[in-house]
C-alpha atoms as a PDB file:
ATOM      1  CA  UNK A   1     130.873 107.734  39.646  1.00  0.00           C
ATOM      2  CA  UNK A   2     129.274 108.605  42.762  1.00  0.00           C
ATOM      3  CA  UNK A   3     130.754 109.571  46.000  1.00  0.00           C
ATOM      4  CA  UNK A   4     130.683 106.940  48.603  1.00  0.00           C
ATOM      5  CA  UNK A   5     128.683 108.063  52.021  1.00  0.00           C
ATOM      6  CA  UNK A   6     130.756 107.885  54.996  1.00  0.00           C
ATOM      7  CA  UNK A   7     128.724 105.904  57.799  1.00  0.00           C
ATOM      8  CA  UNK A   8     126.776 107.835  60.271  1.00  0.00           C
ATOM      9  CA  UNK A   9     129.199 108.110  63.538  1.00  0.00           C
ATOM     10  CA  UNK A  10     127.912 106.039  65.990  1.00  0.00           C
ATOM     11  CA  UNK A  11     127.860 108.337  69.945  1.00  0.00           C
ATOM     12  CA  UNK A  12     130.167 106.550  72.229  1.00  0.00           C
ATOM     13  CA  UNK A  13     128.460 106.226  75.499  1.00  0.00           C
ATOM     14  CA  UNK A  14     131.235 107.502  78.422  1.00  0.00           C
ATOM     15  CA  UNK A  15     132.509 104.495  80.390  1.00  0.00           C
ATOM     16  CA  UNK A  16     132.202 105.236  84.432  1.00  0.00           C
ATOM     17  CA  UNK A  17     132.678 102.860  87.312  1.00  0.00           C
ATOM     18  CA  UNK A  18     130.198 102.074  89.749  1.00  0.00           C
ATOM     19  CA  UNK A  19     130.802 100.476  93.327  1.00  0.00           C
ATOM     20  CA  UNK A  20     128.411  97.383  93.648  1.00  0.00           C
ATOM     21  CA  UNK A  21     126.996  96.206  97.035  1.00  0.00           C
ATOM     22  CA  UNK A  22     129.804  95.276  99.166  1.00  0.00           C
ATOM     23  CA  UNK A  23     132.700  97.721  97.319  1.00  0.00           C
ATOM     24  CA  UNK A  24     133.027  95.996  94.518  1.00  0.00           C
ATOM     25  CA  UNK A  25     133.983  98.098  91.194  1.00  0.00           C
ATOM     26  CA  UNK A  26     132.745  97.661  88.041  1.00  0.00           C
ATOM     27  CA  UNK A  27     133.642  99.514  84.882  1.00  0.00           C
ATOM     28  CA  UNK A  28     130.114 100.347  82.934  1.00  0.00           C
ATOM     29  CA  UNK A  29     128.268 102.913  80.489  1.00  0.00           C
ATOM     30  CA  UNK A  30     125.015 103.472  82.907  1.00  0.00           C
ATOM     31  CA  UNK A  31     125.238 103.448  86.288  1.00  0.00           C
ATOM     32  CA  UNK A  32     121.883 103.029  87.151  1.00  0.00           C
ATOM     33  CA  UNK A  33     121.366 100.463  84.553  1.00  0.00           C
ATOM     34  CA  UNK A  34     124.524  98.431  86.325  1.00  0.00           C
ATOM     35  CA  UNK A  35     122.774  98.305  89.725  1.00  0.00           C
ATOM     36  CA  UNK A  36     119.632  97.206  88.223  1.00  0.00           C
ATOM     37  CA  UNK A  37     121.107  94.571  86.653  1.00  0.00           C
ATOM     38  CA  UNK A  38     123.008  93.085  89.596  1.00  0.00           C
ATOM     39  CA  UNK A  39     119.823  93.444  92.125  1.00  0.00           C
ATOM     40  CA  UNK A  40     118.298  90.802  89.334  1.00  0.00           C
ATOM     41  CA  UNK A  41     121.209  88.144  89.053  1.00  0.00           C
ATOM     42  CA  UNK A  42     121.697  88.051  92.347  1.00  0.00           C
ATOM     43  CA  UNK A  43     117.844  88.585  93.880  1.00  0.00           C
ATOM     44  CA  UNK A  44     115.516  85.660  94.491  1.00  0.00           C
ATOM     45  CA  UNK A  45     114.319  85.184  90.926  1.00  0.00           C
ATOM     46  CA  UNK A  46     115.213  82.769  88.560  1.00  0.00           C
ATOM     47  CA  UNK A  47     118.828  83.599  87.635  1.00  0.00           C
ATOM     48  CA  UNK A  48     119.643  82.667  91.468  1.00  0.00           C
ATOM     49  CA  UNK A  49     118.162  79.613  91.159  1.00  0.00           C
ATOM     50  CA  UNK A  50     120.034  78.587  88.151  1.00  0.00           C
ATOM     51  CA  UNK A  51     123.566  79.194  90.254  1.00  0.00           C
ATOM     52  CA  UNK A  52     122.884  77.514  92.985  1.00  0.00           C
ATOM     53  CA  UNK A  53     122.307  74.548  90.563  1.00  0.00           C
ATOM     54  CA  UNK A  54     126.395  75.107  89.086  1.00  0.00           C
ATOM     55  CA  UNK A  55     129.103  72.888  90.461  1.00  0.00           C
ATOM     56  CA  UNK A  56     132.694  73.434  90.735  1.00  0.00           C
ATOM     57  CA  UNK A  57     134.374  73.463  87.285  1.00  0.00           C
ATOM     58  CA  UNK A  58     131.266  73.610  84.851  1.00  0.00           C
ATOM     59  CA  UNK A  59     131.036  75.989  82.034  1.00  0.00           C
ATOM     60  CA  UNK A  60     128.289  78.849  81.374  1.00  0.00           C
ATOM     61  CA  UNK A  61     127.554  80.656  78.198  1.00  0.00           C
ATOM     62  CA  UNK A  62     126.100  84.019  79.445  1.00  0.00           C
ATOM     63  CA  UNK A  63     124.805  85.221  75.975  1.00  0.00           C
ATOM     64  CA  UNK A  64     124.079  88.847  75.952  1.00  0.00           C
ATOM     65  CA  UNK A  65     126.312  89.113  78.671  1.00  0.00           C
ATOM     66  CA  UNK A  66     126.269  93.014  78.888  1.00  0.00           C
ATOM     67  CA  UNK A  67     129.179  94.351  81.211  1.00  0.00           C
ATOM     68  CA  UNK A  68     129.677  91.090  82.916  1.00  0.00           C
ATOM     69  CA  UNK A  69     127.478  91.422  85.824  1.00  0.00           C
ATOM     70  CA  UNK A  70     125.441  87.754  85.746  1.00  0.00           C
ATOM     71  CA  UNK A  71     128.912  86.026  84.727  1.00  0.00           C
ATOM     72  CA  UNK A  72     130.508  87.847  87.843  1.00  0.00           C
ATOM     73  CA  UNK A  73     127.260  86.677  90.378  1.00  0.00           C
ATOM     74  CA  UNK A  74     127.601  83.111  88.699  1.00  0.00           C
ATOM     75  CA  UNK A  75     131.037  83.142  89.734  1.00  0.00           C
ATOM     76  CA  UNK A  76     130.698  84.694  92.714  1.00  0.00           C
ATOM     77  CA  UNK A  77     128.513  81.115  93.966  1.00  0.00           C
ATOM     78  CA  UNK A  78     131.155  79.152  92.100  1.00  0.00           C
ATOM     79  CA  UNK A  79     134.793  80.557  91.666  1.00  0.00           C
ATOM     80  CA  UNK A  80     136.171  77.372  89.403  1.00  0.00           C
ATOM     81  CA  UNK A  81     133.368  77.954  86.579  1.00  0.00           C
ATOM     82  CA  UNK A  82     134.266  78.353  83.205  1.00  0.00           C
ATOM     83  CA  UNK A  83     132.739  80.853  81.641  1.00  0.00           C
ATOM     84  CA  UNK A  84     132.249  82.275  77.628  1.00  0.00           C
ATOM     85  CA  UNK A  85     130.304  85.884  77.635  1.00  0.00           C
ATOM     86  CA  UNK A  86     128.938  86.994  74.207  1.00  0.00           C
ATOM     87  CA  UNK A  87     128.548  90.688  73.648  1.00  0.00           C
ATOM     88  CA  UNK A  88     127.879  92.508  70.421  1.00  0.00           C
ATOM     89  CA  UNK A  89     128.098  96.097  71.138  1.00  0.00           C
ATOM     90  CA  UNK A  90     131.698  97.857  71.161  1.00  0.00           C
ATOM     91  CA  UNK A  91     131.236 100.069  74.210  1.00  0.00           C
ATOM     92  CA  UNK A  92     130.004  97.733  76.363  1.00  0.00           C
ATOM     93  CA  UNK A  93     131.941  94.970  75.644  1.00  0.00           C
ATOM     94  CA  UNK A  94     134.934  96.670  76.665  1.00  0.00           C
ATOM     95  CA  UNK A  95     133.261  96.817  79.873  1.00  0.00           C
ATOM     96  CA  UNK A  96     132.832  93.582  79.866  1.00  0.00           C
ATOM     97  CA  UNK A  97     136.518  92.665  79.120  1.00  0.00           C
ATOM     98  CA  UNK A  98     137.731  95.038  81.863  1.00  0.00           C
ATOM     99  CA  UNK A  99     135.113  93.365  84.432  1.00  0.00           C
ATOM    100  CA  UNK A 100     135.817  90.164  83.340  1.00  0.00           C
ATOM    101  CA  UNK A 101     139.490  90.651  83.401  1.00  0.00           C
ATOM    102  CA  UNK A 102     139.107  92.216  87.085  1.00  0.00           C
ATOM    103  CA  UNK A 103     136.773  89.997  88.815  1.00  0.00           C
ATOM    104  CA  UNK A 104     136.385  86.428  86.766  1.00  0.00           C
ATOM    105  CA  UNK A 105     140.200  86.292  85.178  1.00  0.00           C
ATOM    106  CA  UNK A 106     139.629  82.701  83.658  1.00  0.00           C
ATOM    107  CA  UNK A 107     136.317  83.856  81.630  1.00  0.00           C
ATOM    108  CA  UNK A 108     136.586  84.545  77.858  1.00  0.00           C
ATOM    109  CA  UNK A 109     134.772  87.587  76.606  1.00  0.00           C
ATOM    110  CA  UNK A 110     133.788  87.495  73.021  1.00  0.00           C
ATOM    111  CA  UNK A 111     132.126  90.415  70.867  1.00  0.00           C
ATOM    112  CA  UNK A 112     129.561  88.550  68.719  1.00  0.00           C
ATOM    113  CA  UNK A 113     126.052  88.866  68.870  1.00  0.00           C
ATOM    114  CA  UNK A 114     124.356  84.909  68.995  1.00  0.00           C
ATOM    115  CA  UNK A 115     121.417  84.121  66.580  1.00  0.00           C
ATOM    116  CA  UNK A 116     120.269  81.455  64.125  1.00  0.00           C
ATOM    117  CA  UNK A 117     122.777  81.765  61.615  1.00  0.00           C
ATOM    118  CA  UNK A 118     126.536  83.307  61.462  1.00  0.00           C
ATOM    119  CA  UNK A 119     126.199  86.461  59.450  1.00  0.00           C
ATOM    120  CA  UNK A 120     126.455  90.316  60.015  1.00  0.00           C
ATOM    121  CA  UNK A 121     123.257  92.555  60.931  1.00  0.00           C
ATOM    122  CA  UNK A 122     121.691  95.806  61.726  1.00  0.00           C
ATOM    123  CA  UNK A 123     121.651  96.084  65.570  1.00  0.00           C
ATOM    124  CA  UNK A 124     119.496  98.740  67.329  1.00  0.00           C
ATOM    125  CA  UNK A 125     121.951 100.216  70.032  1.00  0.00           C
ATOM    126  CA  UNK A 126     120.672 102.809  72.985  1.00  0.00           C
ATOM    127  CA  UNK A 127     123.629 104.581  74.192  1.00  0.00           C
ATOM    128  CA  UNK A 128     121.649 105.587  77.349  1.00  0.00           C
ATOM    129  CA  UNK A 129     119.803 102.357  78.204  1.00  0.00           C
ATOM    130  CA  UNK A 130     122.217  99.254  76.878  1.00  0.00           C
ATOM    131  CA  UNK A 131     121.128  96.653  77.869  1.00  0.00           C
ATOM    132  CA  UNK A 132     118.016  97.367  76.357  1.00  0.00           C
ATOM    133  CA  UNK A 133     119.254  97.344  72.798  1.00  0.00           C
ATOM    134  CA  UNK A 134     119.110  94.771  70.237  1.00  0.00           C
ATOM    135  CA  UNK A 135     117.945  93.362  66.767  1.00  0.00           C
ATOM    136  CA  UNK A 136     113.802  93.857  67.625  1.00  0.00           C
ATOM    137  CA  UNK A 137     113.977  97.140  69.645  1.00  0.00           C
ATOM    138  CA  UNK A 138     110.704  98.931  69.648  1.00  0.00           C
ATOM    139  CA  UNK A 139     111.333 102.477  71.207  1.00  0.00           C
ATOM    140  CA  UNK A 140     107.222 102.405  72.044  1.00  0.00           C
ATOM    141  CA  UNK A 141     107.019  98.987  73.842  1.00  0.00           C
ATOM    142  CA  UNK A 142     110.736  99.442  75.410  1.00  0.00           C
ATOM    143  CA  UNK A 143     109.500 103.140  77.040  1.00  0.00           C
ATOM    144  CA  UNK A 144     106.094 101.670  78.041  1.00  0.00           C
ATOM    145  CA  UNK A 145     108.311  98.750  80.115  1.00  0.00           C
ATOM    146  CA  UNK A 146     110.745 100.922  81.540  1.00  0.00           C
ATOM    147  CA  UNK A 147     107.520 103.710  82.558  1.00  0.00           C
ATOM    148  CA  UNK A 148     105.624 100.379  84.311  1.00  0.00           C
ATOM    149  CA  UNK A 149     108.718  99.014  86.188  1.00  0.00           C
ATOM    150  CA  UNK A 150     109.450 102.503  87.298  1.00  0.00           C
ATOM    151  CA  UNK A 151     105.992 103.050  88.645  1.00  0.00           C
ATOM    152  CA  UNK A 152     106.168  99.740  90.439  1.00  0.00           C
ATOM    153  CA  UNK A 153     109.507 100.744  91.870  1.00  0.00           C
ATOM    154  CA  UNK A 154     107.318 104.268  93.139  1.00  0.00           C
ATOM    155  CA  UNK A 155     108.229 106.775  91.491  1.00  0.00           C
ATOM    156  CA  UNK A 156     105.986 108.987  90.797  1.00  0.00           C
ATOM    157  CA  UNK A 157     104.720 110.140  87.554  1.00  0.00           C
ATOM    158  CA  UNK A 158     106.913 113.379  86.885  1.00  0.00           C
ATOM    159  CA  UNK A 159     109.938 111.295  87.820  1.00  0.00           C
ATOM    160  CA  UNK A 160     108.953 108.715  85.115  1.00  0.00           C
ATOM    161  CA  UNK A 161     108.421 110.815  82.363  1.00  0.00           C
ATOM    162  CA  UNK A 162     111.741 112.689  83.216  1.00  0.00           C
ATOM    163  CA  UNK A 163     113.808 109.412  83.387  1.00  0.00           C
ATOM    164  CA  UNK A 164     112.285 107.858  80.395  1.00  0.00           C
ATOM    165  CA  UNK A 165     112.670 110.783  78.108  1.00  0.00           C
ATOM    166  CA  UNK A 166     115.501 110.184  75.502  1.00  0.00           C
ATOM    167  CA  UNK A 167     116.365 107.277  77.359  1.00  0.00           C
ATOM    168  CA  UNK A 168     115.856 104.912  74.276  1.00  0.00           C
ATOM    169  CA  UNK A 169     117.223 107.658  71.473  1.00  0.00           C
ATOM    170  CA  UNK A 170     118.525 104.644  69.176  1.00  0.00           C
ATOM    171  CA  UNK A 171     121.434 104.187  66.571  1.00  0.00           C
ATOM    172  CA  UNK A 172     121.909 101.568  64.103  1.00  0.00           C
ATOM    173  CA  UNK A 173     125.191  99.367  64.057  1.00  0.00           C
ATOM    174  CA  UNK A 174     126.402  96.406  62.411  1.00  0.00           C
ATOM    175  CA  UNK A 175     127.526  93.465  64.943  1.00  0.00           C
ATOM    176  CA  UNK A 176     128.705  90.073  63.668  1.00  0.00           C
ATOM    177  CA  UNK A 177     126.645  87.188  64.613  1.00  0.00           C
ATOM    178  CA  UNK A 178     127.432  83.370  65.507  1.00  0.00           C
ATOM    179  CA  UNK A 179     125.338  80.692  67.142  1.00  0.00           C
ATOM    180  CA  UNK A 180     125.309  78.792  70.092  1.00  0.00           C
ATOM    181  CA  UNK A 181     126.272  75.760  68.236  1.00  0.00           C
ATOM    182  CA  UNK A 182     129.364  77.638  66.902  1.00  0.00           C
ATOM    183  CA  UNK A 183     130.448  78.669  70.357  1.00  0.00           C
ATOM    184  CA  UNK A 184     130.640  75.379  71.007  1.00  0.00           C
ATOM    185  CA  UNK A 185     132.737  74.150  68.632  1.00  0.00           C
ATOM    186  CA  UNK A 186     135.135  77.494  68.823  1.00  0.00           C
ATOM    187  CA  UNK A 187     135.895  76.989  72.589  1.00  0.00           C
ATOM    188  CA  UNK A 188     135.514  72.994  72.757  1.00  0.00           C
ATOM    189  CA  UNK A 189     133.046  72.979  75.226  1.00  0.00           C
ATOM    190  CA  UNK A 190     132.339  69.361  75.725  1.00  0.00           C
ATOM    191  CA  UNK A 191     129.434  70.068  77.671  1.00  0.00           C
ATOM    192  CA  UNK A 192     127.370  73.353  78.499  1.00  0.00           C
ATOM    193  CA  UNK A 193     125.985  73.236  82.621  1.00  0.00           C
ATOM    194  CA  UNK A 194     124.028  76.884  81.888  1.00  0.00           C
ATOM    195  CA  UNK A 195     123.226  78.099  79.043  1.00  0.00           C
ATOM    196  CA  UNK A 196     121.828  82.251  80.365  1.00  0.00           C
ATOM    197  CA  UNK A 197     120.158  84.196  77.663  1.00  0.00           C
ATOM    198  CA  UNK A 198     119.249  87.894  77.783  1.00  0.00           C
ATOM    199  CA  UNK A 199     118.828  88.881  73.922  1.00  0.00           C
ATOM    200  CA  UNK A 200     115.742  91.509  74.343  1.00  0.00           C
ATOM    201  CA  UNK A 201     113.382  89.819  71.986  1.00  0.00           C
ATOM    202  CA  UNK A 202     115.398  87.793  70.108  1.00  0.00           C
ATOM    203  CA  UNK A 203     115.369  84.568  72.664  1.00  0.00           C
ATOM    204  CA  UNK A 204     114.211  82.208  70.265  1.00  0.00           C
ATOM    205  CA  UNK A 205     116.312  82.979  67.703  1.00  0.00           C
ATOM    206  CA  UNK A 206     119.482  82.077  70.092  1.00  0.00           C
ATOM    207  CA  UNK A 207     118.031  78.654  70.755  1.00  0.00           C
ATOM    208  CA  UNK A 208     117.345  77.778  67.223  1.00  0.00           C
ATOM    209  CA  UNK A 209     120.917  78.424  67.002  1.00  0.00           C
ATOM    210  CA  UNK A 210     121.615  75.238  68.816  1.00  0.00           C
ATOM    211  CA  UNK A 211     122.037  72.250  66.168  1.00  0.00           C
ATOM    212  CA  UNK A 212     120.430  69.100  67.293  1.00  0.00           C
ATOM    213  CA  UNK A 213     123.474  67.314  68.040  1.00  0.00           C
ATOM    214  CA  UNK A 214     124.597  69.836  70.498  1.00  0.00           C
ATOM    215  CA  UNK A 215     121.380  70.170  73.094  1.00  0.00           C
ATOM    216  CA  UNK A 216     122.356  67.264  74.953  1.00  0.00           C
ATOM    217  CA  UNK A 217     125.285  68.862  75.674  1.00  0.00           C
ATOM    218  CA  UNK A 218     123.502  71.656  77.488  1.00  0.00           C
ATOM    219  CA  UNK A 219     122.352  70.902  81.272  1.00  0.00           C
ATOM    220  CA  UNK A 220     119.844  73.864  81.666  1.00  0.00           C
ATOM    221  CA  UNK A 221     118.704  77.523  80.019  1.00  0.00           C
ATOM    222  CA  UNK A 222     117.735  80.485  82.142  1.00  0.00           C
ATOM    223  CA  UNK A 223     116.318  83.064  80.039  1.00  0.00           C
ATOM    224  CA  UNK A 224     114.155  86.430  80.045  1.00  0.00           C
ATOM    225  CA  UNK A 225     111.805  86.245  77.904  1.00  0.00           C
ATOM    226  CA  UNK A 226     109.359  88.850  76.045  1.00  0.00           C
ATOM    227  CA  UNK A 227     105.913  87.389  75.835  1.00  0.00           C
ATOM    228  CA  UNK A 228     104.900  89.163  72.477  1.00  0.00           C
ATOM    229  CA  UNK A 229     103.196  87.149  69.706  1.00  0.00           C
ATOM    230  CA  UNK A 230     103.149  83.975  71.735  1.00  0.00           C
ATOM    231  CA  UNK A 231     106.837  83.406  71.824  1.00  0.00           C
ATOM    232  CA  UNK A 232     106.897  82.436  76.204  1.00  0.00           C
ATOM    233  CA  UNK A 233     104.853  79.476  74.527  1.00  0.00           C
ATOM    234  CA  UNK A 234     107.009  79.167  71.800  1.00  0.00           C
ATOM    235  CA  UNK A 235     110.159  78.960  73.474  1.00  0.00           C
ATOM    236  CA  UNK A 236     108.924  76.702  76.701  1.00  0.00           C
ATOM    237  CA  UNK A 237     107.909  74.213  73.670  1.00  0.00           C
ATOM    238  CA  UNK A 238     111.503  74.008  72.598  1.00  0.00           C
ATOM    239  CA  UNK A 239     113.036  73.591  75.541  1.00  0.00           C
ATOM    240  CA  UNK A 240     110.579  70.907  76.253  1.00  0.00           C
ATOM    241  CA  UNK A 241     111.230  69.426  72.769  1.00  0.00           C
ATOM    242  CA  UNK A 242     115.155  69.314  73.627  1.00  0.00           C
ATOM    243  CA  UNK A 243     114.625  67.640  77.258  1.00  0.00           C
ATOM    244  CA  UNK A 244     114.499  70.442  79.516  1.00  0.00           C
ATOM    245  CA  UNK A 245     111.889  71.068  81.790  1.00  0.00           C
ATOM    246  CA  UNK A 246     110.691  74.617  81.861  1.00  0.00           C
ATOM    247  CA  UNK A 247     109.716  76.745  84.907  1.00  0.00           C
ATOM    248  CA  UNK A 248     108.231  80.251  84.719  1.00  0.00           C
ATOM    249  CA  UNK A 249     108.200  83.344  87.105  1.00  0.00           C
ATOM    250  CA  UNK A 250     107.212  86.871  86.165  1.00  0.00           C
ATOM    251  CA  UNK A 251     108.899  89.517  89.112  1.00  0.00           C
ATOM    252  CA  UNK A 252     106.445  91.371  90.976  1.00  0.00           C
ATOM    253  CA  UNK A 253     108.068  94.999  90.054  1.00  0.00           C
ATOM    254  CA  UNK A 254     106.920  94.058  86.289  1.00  0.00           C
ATOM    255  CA  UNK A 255     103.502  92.989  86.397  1.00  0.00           C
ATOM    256  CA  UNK A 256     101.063  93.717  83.654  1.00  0.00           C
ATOM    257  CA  UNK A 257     104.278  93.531  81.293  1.00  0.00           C
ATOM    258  CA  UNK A 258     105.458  91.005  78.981  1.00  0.00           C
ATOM    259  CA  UNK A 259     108.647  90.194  80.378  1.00  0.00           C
ATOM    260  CA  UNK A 260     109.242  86.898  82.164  1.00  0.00           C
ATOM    261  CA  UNK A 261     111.962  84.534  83.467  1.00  0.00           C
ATOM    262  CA  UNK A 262     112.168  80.872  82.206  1.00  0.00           C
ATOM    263  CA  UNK A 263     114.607  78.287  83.860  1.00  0.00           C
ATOM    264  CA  UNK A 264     114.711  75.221  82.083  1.00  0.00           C
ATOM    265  CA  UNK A 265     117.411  71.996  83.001  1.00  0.00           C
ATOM    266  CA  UNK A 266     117.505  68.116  82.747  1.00  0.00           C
ATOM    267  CA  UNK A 267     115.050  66.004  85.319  1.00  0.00           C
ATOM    268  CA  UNK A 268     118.545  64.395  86.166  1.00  0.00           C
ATOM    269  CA  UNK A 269     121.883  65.289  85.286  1.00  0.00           C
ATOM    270  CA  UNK A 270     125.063  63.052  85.190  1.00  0.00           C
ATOM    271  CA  UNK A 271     127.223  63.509  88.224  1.00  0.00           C
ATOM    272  CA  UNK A 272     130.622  64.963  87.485  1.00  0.00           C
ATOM    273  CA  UNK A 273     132.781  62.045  85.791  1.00  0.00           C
ATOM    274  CA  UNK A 274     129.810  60.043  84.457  1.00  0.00           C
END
């Protein structure tokens, strides 16, 4: 009988706290990563459009929620939301619980990755770049993004290279996996006002997680969105095919890359209590 291999040990990435514009604390694993995250959900691109479309008391599913930093701007523009944050990875969800727990009390932080099906699978984690991991990480395309947004930001090209080198040294992990439709039914959401996905290439797969009983319950999407292999097209289509109407926007600082935003919601929406 042979002797059973113990599991590679996955590195633990250290967990620091960062102070946000305006003193805020956050509990994270990257620093730098933190801050760029909260310049986007709470810039002028898509993801602040999509808040200032929430009213008081509607629910969000922020899917791939990372530490909690797009739940916490959400809330920020409406304090009575309620809101469910998915995150697979162990590290960085307890960020998320701490943040949540600090900042947005009444949220519910859930460690689950969100897909088509309910299942376990193989999960490319970077320790060093987070939010960037996920079930189609490609170390190649993921350095070339990071090296063009960097050069758009200015830095010059000694300082890319330097920031860019190990930054997505990968592991392999299993996370557990539900679906949007399952979310649903776990926390009887009756209705969903946002639905916010950040899944690094696996976008569609979240939304063809949604049965076809359930996308009328959902209000609007706001999504970023990796334009290989046709899938912007792809995924505008279904949202189109379920009612919503899509709009797109690519930032400026990532030009000549494949990454977009999409914000997609009802032509009209029933008022609250209709």
């Amino acid at each position: 009988m042979s002797e059973k291999r113990a599991a590679p040990a996955v590195p633990l990435a250290p967990r620091q706290e960062v102070r946000l514009p305006g003193g805020r604390r956050v509990s994270c694993t990257s620093p730098a990563e933190a801050l760029l995250i909260w310049r986007e959900a709470t810039g002028d691109g898509l993801y602040g459009v999509a808040a200032r479309q929430l009213r008081p008391h509607d629910t969000v599913l922020d899917i791939g929620a990372n530490v909690g930093l797009v739940s916490i701007a959400f809330a920020d523009v409406q304090r009575t939301l309620r809101i469910v944050a998915a995150e697979p990875v162990p590290d960085v969800f307890a960020c998320l619980r701490d943040n949540l727990g600090r900042h947005v009390p009444g949220a519910t932080p859930v460690r689950t990755a969100v897909g088509t099906a309910p299942g376990v699978q193989d999960f490319t984690y970077y320790p060093a770049a987070p939010g960037n991991s996920g079930f189609y990480a490609d170390r190649a395309a993921d350095d070339a993004l990071t090296r063009t947004f960097l050069r758009r930001s200015g830095l010059d090209e000694e300082s890319v290279e330097m920031m860019t080198d190990g930054l997505h040294d990968g592991c392999t992990i299993e996370v557990p996996v539900t679906t949007v439709s399952a979310l649903i039914r776990k926390h009887a959401l009756g209705s969903v006002a946002l639905l916010k996905v950040d899944v690094e290439r696996a976008e569609l797969d979240v939304l063809r997680g949604v049965e076809a009983a359930d996308w009328p319950r959902i209000d609007a999407v706001v999504a970023e969105v990796h334009d290989e292999g046709g899938r912007l097209a792809q995924l505008c289509g279904l949202l189109q095919d379920a009612g919503l109407v899509p709009q797109v926007r690519q930032d400026p600082s990532l030009r000549d890359t494949e990454m977009y935003e999409v914000y997609a919601r009802r032509a009209t929406r029933a008022e609250p209590g209709r």
